[in-house]
PDB file of N, CA and C in Angstrom:
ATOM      1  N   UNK A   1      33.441  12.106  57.671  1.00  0.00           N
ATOM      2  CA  UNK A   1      34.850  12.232  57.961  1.00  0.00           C
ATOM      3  C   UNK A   1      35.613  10.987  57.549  1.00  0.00           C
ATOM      4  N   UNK A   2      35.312   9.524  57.529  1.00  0.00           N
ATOM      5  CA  UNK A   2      35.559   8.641  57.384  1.00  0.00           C
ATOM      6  C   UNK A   2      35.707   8.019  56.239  1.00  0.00           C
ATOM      7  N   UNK A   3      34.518   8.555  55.060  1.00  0.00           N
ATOM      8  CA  UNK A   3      34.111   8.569  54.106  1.00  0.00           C
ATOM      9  C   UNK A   3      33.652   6.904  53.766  1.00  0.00           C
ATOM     10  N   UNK A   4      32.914   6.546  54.824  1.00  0.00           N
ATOM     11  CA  UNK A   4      32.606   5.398  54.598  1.00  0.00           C
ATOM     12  C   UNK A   4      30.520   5.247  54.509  1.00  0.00           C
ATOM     13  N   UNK A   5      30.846   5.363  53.052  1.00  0.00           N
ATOM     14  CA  UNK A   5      29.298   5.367  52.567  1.00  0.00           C
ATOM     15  C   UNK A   5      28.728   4.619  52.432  1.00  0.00           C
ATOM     16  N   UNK A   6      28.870   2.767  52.946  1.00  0.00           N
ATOM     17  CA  UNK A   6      28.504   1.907  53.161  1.00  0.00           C
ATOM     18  C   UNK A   6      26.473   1.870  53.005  1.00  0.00           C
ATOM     19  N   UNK A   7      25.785   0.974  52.498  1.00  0.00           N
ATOM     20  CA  UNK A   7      24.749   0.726  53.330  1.00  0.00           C
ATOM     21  C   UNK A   7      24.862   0.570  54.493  1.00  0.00           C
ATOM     22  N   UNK A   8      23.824   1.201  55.710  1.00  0.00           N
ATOM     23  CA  UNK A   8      23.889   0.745  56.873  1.00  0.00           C
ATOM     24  C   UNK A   8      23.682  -0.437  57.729  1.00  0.00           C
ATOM     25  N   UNK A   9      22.637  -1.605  56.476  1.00  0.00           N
ATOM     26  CA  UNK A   9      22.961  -2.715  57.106  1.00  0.00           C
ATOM     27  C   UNK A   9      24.635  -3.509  56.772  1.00  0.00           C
ATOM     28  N   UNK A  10      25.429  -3.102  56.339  1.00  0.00           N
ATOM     29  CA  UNK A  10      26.622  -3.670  55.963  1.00  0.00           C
ATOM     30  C   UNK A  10      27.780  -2.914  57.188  1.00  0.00           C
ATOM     31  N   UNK A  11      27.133  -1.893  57.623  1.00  0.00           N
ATOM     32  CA  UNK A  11      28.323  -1.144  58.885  1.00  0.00           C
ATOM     33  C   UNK A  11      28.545  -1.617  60.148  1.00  0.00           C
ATOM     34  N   UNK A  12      29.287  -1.417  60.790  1.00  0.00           N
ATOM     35  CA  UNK A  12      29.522  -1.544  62.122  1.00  0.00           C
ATOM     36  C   UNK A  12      29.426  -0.594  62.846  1.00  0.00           C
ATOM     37  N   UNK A  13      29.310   0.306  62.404  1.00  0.00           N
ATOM     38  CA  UNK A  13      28.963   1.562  63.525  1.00  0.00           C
ATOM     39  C   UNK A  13      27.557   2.128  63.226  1.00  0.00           C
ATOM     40  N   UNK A  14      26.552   1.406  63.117  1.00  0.00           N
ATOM     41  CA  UNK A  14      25.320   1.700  62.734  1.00  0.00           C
ATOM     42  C   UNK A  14      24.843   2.215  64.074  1.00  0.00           C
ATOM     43  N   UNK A  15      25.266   1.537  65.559  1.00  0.00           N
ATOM     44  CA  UNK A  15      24.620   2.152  66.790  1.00  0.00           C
ATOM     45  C   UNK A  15      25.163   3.336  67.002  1.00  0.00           C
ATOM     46  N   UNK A  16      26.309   3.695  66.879  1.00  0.00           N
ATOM     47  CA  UNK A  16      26.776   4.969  67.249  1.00  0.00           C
ATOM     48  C   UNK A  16      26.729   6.227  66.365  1.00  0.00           C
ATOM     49  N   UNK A  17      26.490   5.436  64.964  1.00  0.00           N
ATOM     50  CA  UNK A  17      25.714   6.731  63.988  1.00  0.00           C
ATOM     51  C   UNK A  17      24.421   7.326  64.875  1.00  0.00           C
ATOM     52  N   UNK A  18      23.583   5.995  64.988  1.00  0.00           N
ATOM     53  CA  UNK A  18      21.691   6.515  65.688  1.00  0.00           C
ATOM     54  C   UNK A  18      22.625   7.202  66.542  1.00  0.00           C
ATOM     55  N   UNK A  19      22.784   6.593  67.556  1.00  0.00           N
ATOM     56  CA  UNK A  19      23.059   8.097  68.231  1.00  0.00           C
ATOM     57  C   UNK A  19      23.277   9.193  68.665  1.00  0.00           C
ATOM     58  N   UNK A  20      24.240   9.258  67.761  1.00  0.00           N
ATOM     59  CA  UNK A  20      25.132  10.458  67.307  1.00  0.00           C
ATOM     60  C   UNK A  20      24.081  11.449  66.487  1.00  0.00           C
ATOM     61  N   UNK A  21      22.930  11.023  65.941  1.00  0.00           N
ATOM     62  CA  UNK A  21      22.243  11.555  64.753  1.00  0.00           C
ATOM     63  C   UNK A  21      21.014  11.663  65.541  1.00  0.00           C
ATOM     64  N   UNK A  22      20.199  10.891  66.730  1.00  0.00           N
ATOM     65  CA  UNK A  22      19.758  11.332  67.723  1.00  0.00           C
ATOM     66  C   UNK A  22      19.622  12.779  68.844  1.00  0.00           C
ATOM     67  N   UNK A  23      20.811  12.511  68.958  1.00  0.00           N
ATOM     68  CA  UNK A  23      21.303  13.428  70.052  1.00  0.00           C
ATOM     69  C   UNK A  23      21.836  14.573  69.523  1.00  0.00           C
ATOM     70  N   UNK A  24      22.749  14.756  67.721  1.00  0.00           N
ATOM     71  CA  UNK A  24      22.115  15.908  67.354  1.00  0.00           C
ATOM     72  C   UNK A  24      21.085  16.600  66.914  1.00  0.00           C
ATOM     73  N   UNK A  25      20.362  16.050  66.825  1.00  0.00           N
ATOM     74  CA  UNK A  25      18.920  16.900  66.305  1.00  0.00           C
ATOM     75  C   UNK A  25      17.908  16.765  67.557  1.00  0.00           C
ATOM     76  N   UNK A  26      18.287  16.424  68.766  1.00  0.00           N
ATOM     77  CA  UNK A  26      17.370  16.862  69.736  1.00  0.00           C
ATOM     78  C   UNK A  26      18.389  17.808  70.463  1.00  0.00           C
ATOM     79  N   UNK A  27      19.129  18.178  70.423  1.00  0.00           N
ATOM     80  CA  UNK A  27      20.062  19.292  70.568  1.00  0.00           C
ATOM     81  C   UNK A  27      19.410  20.905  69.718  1.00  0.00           C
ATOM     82  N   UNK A  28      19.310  20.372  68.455  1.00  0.00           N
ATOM     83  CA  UNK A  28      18.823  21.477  67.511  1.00  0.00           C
ATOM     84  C   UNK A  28      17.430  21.525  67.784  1.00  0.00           C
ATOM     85  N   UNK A  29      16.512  20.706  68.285  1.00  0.00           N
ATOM     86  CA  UNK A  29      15.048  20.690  68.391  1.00  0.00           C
ATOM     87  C   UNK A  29      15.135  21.473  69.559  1.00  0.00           C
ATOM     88  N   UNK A  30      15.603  21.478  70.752  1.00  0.00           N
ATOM     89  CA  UNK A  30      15.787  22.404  71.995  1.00  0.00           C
ATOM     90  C   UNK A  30      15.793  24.148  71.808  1.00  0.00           C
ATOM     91  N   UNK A  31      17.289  23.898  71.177  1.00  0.00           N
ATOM     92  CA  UNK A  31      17.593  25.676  70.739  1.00  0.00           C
ATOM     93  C   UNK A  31      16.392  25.597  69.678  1.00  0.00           C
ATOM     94  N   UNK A  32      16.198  25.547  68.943  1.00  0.00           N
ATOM     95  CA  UNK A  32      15.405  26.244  68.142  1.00  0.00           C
ATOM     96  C   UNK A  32      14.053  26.274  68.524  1.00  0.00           C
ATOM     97  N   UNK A  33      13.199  25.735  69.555  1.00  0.00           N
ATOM     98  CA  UNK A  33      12.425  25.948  70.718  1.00  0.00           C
ATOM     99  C   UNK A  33      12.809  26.649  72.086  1.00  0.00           C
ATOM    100  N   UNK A  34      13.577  26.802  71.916  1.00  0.00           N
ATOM    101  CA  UNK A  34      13.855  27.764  73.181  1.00  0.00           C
ATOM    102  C   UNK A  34      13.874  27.005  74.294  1.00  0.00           C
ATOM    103  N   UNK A  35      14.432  25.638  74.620  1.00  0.00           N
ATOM    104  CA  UNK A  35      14.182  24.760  75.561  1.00  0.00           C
ATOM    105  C   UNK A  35      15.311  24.917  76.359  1.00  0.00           C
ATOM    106  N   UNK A  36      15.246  25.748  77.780  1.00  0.00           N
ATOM    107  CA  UNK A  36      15.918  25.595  78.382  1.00  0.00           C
ATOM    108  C   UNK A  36      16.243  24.396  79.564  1.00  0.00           C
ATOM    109  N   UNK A  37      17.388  23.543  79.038  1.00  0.00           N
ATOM    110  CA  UNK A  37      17.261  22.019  79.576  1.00  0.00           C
ATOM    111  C   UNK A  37      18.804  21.874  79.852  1.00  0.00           C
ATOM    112  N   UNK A  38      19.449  20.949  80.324  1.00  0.00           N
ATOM    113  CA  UNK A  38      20.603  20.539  81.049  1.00  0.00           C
ATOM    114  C   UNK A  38      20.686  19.340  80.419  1.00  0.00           C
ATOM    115  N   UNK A  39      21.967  18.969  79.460  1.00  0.00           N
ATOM    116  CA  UNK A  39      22.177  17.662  78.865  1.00  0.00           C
ATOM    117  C   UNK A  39      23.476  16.992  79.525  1.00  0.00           C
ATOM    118  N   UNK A  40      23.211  15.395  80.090  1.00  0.00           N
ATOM    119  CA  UNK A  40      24.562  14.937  80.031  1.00  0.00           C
ATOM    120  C   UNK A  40      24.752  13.690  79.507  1.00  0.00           C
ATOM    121  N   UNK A  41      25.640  12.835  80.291  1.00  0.00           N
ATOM    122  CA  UNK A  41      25.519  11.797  79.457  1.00  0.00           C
ATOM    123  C   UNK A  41      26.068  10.925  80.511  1.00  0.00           C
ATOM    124  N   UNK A  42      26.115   9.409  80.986  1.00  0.00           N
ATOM    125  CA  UNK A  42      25.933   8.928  82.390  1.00  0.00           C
ATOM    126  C   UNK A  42      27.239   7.995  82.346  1.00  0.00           C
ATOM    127  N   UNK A  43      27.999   8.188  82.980  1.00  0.00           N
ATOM    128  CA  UNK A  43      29.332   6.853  82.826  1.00  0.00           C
ATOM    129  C   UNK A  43      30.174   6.622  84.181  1.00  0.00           C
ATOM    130  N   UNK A  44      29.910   5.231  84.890  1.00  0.00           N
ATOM    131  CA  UNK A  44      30.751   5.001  85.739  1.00  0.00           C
ATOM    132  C   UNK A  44      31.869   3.894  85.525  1.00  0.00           C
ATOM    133  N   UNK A  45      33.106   4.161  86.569  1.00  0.00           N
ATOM    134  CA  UNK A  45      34.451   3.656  86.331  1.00  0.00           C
ATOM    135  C   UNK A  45      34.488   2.396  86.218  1.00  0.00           C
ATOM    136  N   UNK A  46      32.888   1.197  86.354  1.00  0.00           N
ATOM    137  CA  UNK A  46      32.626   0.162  86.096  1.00  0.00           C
ATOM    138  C   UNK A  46      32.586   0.240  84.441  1.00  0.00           C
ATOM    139  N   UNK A  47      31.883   1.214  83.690  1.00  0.00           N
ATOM    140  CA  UNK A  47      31.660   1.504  82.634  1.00  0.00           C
ATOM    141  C   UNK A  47      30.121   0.861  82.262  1.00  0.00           C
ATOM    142  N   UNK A  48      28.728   1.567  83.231  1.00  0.00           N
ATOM    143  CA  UNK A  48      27.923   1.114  82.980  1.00  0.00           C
ATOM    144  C   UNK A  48      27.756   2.774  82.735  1.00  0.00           C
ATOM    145  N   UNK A  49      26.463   3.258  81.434  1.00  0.00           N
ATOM    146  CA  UNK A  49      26.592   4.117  81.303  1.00  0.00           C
ATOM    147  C   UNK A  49      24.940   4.227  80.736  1.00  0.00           C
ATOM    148  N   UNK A  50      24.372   5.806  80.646  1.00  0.00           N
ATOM    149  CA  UNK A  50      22.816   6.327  80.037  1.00  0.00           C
ATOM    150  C   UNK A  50      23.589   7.002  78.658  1.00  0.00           C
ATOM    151  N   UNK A  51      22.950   6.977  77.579  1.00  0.00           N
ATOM    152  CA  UNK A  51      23.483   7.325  76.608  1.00  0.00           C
ATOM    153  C   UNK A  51      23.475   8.598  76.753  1.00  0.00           C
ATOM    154  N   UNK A  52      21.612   9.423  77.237  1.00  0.00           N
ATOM    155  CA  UNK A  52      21.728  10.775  77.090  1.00  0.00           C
ATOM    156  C   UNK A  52      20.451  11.173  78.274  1.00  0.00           C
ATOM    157  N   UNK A  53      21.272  12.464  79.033  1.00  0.00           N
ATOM    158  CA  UNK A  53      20.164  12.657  80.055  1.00  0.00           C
ATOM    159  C   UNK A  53      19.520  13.955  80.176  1.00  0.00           C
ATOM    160  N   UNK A  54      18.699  14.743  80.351  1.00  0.00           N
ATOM    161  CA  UNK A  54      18.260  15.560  80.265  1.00  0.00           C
ATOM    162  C   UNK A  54      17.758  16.425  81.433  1.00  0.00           C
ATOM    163  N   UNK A  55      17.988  17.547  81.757  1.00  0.00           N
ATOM    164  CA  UNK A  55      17.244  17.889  82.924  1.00  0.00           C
ATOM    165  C   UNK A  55      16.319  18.866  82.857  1.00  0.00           C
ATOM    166  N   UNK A  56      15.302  19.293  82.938  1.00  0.00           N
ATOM    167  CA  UNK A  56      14.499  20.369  82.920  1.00  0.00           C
ATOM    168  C   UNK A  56      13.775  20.634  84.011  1.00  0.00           C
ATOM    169  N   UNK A  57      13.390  22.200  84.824  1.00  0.00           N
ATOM    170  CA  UNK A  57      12.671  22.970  85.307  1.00  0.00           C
ATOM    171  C   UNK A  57      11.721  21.140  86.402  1.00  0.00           C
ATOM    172  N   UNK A  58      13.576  20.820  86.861  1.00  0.00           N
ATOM    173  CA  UNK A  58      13.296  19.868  87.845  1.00  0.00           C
ATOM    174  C   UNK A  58      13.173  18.099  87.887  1.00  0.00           C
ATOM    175  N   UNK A  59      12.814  18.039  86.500  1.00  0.00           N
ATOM    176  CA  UNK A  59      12.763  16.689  86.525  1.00  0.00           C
ATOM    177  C   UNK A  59      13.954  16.392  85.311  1.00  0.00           C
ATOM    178  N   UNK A  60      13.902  14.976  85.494  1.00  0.00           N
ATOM    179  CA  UNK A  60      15.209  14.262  85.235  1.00  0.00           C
ATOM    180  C   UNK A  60      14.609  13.275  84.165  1.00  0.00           C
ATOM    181  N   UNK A  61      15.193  12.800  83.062  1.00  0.00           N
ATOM    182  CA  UNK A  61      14.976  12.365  81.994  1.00  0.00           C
ATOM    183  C   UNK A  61      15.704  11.488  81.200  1.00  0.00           C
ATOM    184  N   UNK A  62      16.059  10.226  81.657  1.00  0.00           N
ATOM    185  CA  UNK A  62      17.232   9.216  80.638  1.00  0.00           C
ATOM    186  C   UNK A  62      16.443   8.576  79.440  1.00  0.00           C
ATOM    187  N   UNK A  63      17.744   8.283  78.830  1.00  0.00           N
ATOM    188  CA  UNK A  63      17.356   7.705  77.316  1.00  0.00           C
ATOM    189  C   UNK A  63      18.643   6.771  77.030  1.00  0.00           C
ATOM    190  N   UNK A  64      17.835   5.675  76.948  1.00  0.00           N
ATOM    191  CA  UNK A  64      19.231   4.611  76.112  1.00  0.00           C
ATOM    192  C   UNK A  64      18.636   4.653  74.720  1.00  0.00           C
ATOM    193  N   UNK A  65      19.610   4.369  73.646  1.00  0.00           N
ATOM    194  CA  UNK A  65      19.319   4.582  72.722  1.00  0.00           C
ATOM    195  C   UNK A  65      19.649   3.094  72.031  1.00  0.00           C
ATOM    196  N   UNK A  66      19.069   3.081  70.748  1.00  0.00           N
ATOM    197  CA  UNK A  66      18.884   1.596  70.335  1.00  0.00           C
ATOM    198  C   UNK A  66      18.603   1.642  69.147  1.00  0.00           C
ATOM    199  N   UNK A  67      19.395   1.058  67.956  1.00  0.00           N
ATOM    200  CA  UNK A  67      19.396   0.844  66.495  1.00  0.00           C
ATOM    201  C   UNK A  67      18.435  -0.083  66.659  1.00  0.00           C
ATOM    202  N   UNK A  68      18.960  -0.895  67.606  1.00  0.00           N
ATOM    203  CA  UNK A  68      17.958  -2.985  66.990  1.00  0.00           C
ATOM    204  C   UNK A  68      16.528  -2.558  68.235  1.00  0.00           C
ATOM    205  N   UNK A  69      15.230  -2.657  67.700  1.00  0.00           N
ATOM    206  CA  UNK A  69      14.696  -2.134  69.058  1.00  0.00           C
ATOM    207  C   UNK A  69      14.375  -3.958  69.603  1.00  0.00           C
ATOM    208  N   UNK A  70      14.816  -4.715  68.713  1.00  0.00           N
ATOM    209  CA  UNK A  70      14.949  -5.696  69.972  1.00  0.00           C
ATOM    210  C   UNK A  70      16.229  -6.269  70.608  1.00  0.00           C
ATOM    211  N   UNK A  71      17.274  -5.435  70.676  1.00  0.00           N
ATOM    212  CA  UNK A  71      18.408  -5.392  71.646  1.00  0.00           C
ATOM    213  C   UNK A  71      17.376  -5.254  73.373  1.00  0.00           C
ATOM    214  N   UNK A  72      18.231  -5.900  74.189  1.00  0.00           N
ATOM    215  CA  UNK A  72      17.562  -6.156  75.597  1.00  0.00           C
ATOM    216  C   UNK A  72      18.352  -4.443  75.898  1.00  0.00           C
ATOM    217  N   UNK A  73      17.132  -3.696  76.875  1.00  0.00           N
ATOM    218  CA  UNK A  73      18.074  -2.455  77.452  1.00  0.00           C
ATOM    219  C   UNK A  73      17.914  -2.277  78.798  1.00  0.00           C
ATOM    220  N   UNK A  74      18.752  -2.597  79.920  1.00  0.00           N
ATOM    221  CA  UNK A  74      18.865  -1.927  81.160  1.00  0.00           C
ATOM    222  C   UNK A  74      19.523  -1.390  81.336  1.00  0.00           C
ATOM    223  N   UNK A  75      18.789  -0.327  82.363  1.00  0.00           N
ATOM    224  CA  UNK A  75      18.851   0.982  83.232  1.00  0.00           C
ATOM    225  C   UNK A  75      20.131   0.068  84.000  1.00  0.00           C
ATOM    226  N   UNK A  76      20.845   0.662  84.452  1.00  0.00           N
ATOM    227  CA  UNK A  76      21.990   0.345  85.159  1.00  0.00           C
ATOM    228  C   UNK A  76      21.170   0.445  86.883  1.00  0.00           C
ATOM    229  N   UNK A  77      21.691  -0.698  87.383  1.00  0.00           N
ATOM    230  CA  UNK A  77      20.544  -0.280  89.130  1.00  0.00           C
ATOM    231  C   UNK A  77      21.810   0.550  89.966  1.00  0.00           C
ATOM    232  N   UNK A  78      22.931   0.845  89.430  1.00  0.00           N
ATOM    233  CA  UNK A  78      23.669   2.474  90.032  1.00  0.00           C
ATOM    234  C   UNK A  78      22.624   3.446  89.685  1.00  0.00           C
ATOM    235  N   UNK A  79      22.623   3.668  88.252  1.00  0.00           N
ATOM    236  CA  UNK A  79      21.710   5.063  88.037  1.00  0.00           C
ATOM    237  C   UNK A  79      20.740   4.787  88.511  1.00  0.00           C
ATOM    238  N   UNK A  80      19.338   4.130  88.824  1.00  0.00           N
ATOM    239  CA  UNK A  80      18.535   3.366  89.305  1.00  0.00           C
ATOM    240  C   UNK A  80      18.265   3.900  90.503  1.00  0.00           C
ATOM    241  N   UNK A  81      19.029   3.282  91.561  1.00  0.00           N
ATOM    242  CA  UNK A  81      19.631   3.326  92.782  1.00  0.00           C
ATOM    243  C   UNK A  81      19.758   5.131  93.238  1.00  0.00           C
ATOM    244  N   UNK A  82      20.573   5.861  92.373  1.00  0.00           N
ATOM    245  CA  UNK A  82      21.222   7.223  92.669  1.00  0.00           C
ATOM    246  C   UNK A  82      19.970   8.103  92.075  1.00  0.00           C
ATOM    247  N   UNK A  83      19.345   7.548  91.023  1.00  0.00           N
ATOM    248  CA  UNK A  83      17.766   8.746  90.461  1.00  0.00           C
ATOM    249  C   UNK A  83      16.853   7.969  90.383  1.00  0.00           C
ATOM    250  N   UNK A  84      16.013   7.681  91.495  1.00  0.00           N
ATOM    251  CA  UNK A  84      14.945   6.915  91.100  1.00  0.00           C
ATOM    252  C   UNK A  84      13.750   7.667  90.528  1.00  0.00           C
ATOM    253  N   UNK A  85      13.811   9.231  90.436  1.00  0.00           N
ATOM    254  CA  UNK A  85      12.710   9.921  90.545  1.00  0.00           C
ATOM    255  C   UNK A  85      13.058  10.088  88.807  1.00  0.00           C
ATOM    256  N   UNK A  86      13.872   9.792  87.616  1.00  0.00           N
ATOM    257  CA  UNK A  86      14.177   9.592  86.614  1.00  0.00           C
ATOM    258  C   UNK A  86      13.482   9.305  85.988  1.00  0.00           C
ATOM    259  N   UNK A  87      12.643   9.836  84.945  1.00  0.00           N
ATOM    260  CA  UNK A  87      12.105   9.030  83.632  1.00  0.00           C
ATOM    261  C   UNK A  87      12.808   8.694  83.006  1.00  0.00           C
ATOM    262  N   UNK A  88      12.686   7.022  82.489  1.00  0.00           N
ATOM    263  CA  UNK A  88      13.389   6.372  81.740  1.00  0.00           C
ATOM    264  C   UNK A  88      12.402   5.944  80.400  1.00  0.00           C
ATOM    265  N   UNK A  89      13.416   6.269  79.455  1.00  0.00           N
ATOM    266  CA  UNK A  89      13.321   5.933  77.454  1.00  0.00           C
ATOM    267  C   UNK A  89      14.234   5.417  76.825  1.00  0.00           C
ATOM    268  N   UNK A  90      13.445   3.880  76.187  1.00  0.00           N
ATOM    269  CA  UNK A  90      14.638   3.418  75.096  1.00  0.00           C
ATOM    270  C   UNK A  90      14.015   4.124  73.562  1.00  0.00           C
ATOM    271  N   UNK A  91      14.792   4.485  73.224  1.00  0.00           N
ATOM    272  CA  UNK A  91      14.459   5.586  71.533  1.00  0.00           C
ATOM    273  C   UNK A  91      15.452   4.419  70.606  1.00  0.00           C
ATOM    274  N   UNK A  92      14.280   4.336  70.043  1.00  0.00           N
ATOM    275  CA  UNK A  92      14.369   3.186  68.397  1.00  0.00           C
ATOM    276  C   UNK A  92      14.089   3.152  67.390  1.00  0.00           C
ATOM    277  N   UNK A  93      14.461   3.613  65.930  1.00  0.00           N
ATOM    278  CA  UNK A  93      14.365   4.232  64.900  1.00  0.00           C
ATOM    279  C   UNK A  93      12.449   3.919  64.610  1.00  0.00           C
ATOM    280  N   UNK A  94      11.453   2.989  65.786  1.00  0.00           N
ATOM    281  CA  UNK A  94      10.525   3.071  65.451  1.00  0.00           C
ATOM    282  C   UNK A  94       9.637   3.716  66.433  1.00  0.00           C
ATOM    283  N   UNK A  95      10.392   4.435  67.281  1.00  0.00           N
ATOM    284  CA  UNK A  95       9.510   5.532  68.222  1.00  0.00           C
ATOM    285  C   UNK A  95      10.339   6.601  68.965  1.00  0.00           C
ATOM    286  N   UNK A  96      11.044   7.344  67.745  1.00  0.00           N
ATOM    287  CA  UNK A  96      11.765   8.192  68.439  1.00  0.00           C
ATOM    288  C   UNK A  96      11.126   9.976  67.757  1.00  0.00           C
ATOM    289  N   UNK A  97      10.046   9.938  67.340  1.00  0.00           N
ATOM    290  CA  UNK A  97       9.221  11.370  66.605  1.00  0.00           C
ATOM    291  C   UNK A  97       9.166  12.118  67.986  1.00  0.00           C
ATOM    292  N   UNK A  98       8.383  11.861  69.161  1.00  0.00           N
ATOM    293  CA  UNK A  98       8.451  12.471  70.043  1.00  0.00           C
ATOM    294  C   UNK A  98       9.296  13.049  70.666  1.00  0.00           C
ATOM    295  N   UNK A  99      10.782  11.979  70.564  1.00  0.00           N
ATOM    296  CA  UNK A  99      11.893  12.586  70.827  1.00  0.00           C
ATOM    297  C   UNK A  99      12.461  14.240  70.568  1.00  0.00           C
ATOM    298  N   UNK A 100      12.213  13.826  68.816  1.00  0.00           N
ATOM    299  CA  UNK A 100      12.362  15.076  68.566  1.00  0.00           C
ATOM    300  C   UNK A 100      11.537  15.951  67.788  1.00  0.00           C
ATOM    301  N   UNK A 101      10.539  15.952  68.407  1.00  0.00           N
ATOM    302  CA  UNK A 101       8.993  16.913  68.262  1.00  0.00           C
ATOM    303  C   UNK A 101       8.354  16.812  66.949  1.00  0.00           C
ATOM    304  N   UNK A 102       8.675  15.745  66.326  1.00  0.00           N
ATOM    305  CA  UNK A 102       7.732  15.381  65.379  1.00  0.00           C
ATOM    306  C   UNK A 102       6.584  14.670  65.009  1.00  0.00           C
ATOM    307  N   UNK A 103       5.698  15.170  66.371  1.00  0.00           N
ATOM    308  CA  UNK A 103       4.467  14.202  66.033  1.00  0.00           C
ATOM    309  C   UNK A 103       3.210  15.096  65.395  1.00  0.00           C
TER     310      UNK A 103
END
């Protein structure tokens, strides 16, 4: 839309591409498995936030997401605090296959 065809080490929106490019194709990996699951996405009026959360047949599932996988990532101790029973995942262009069922 932008038409900015940059290399991606030269961009600034390189984190919000991964994500964006993340979170659609584990969207499409779902439906086209038949995964019936509950997606949201976590943000309080502090503005601490889970990039992407998942719910399935009971359990609860966060994911921060991460271009640099050595960016530091914490769980916010609100979400923490409010789901402790939560599995937590940082997904990083060097372990995100499982994410979306490609192992």
């Amino acid at each position: 839309m932008i038409g900015n065809f940059s290399p991606l080490n030269s961009r600034t929106d390189v984190g919000p591409l991964w994500e964006n490019f993340l979170i659609s194709e584990r969207m499409k990996f779902l439906h086209y498995n038949e995964i019936d699951s509950e997606r949201y996405f976590w943000r309080t009026t502090q503005q601490q936030e889970i990039d992407y959360i998942e719910t399935e047949a009971g359990a609860m599932k966060a994911f921060e997401i991460k271009w640099n996988p050595k960016a530091k990532t914490r769980f916010p101790k609100t979400y923490l605090k409010a789901y402790p029973q939560s599995d937590l995942q940082v997904l990083t262009p060097g372990d995100f296959e499982g994410f979306l069922g490609v192992l």
